[in-house]
N, C-alpha and C. Protein backbone atom coordinates (compact mmCIF):
# COMPACT_ATOMS: atom_id res chain seq x y z
N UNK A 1 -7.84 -16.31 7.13
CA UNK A 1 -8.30 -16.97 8.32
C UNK A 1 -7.11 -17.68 8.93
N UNK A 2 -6.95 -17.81 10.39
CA UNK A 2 -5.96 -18.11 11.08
C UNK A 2 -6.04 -19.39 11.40
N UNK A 3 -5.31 -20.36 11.33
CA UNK A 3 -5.10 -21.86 11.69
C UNK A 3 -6.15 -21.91 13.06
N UNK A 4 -5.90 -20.90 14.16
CA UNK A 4 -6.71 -20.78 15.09
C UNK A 4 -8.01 -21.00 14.85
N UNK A 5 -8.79 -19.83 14.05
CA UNK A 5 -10.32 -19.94 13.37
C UNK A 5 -10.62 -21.26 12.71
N UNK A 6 -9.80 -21.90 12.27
CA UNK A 6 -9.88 -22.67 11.36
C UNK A 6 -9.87 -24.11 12.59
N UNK A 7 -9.91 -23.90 13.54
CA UNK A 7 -9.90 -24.71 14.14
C UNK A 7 -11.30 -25.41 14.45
N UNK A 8 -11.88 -26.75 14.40
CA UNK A 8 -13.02 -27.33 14.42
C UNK A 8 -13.72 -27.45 12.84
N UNK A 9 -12.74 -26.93 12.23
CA UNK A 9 -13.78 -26.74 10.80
C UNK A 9 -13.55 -27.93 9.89
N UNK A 10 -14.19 -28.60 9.28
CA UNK A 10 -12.87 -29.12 8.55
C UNK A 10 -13.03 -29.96 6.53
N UNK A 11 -14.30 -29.02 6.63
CA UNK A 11 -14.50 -28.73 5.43
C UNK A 11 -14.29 -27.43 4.52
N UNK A 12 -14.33 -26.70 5.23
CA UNK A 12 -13.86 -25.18 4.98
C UNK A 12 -12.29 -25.48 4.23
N UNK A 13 -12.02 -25.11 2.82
CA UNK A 13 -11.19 -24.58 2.67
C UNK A 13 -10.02 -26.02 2.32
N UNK A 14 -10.91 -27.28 2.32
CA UNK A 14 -11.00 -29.22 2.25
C UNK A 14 -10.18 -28.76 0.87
N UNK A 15 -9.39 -29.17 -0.10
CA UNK A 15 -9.48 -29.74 -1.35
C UNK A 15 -10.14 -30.70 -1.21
N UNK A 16 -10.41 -32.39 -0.38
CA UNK A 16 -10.90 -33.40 -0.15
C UNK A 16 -12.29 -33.57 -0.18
N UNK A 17 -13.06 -32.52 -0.04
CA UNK A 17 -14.42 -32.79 0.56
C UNK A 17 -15.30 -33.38 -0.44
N UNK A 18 -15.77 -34.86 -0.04
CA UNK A 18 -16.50 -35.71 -1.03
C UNK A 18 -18.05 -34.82 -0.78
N UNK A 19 -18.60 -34.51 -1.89
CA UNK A 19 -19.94 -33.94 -1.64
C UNK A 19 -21.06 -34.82 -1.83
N UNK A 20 -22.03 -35.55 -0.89
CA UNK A 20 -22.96 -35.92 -1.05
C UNK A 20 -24.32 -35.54 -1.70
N UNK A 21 -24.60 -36.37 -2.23
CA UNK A 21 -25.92 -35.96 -3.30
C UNK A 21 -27.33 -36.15 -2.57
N UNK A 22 -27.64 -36.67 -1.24
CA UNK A 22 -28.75 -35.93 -0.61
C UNK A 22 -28.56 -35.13 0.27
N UNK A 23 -30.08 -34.36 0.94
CA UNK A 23 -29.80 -33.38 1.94
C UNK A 23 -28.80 -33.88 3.24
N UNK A 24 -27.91 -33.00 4.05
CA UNK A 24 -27.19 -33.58 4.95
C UNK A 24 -26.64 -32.51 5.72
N UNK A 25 -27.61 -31.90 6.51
CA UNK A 25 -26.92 -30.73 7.45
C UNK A 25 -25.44 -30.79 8.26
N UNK A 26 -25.13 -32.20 8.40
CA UNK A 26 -23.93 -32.17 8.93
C UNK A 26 -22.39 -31.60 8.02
N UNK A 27 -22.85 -31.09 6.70
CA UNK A 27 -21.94 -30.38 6.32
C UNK A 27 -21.79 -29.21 6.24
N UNK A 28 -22.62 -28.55 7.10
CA UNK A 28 -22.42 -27.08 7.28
C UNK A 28 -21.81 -27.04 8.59
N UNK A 29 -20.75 -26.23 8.31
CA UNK A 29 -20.03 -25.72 9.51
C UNK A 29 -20.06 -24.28 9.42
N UNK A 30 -19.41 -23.72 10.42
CA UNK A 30 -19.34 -22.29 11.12
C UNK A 30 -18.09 -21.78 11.45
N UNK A 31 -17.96 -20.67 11.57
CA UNK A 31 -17.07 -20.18 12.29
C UNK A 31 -17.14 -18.66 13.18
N UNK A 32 -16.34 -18.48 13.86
CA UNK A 32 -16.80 -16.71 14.86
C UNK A 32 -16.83 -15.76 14.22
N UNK A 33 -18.10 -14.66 13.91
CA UNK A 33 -17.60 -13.33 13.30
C UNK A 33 -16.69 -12.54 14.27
N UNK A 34 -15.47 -12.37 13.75
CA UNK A 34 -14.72 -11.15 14.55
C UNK A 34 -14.93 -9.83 15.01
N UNK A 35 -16.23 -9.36 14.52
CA UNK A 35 -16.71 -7.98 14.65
C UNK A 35 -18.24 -8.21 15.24
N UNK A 36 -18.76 -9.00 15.82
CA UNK A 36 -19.94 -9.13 16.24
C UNK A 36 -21.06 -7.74 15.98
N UNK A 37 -20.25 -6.82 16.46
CA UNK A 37 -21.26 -5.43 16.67
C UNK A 37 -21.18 -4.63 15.43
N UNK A 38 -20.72 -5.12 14.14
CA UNK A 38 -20.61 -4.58 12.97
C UNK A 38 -21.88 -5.12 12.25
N UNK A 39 -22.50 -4.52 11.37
CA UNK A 39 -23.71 -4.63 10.51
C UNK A 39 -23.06 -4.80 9.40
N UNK A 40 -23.32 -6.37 8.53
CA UNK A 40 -23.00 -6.51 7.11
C UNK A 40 -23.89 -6.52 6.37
N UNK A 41 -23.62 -5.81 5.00
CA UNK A 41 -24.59 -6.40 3.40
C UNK A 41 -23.94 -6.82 2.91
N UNK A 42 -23.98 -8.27 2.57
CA UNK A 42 -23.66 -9.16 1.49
C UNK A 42 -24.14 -9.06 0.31
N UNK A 43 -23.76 -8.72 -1.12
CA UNK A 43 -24.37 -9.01 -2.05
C UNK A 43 -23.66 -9.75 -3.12
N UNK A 44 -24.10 -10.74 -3.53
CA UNK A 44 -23.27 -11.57 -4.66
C UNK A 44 -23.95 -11.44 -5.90
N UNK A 45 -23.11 -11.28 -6.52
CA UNK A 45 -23.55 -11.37 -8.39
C UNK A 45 -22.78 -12.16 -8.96
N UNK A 46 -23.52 -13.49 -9.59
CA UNK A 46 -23.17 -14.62 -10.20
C UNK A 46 -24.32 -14.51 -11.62
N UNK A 47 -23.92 -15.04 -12.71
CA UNK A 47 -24.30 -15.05 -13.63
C UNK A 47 -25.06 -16.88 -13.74
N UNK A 48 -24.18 -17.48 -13.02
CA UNK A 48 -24.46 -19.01 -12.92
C UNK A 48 -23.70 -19.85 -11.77
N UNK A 49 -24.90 -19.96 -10.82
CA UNK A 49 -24.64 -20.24 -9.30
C UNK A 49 -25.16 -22.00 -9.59
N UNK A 50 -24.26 -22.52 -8.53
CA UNK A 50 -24.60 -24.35 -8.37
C UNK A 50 -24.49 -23.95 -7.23
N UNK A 51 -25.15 -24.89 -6.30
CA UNK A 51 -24.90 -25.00 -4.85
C UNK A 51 -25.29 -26.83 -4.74
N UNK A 52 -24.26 -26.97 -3.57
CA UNK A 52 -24.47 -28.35 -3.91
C UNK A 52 -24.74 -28.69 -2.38
């Protein structure tokens, strides 16, 4: 990702980012898909997922 993309973000990619322990939508950020008109499948395989 380009300093450009990366622009407005600023948890993305943080070493710093203090994570709060209740719900708090203001830590989701975004960024542009570059291919808009492309169709993705995501699939992840984790054996042992945290999400915080």
């Amino acid at each position: 990702m380009s300093d450009r993309e990366k622009e407005g973000l600023t948890k993305l990619g943080s070493q710093g980012t203090q994570y709060k322990t209740d719900y708090d939508p203001t830590l989701l950020e975004s960024f542009s898909n570059k291919h808009p008109d492309n169709d993705y499948f995501v699939k992840f395989n984790c054996l042992e997922f945290t999400s915080l």
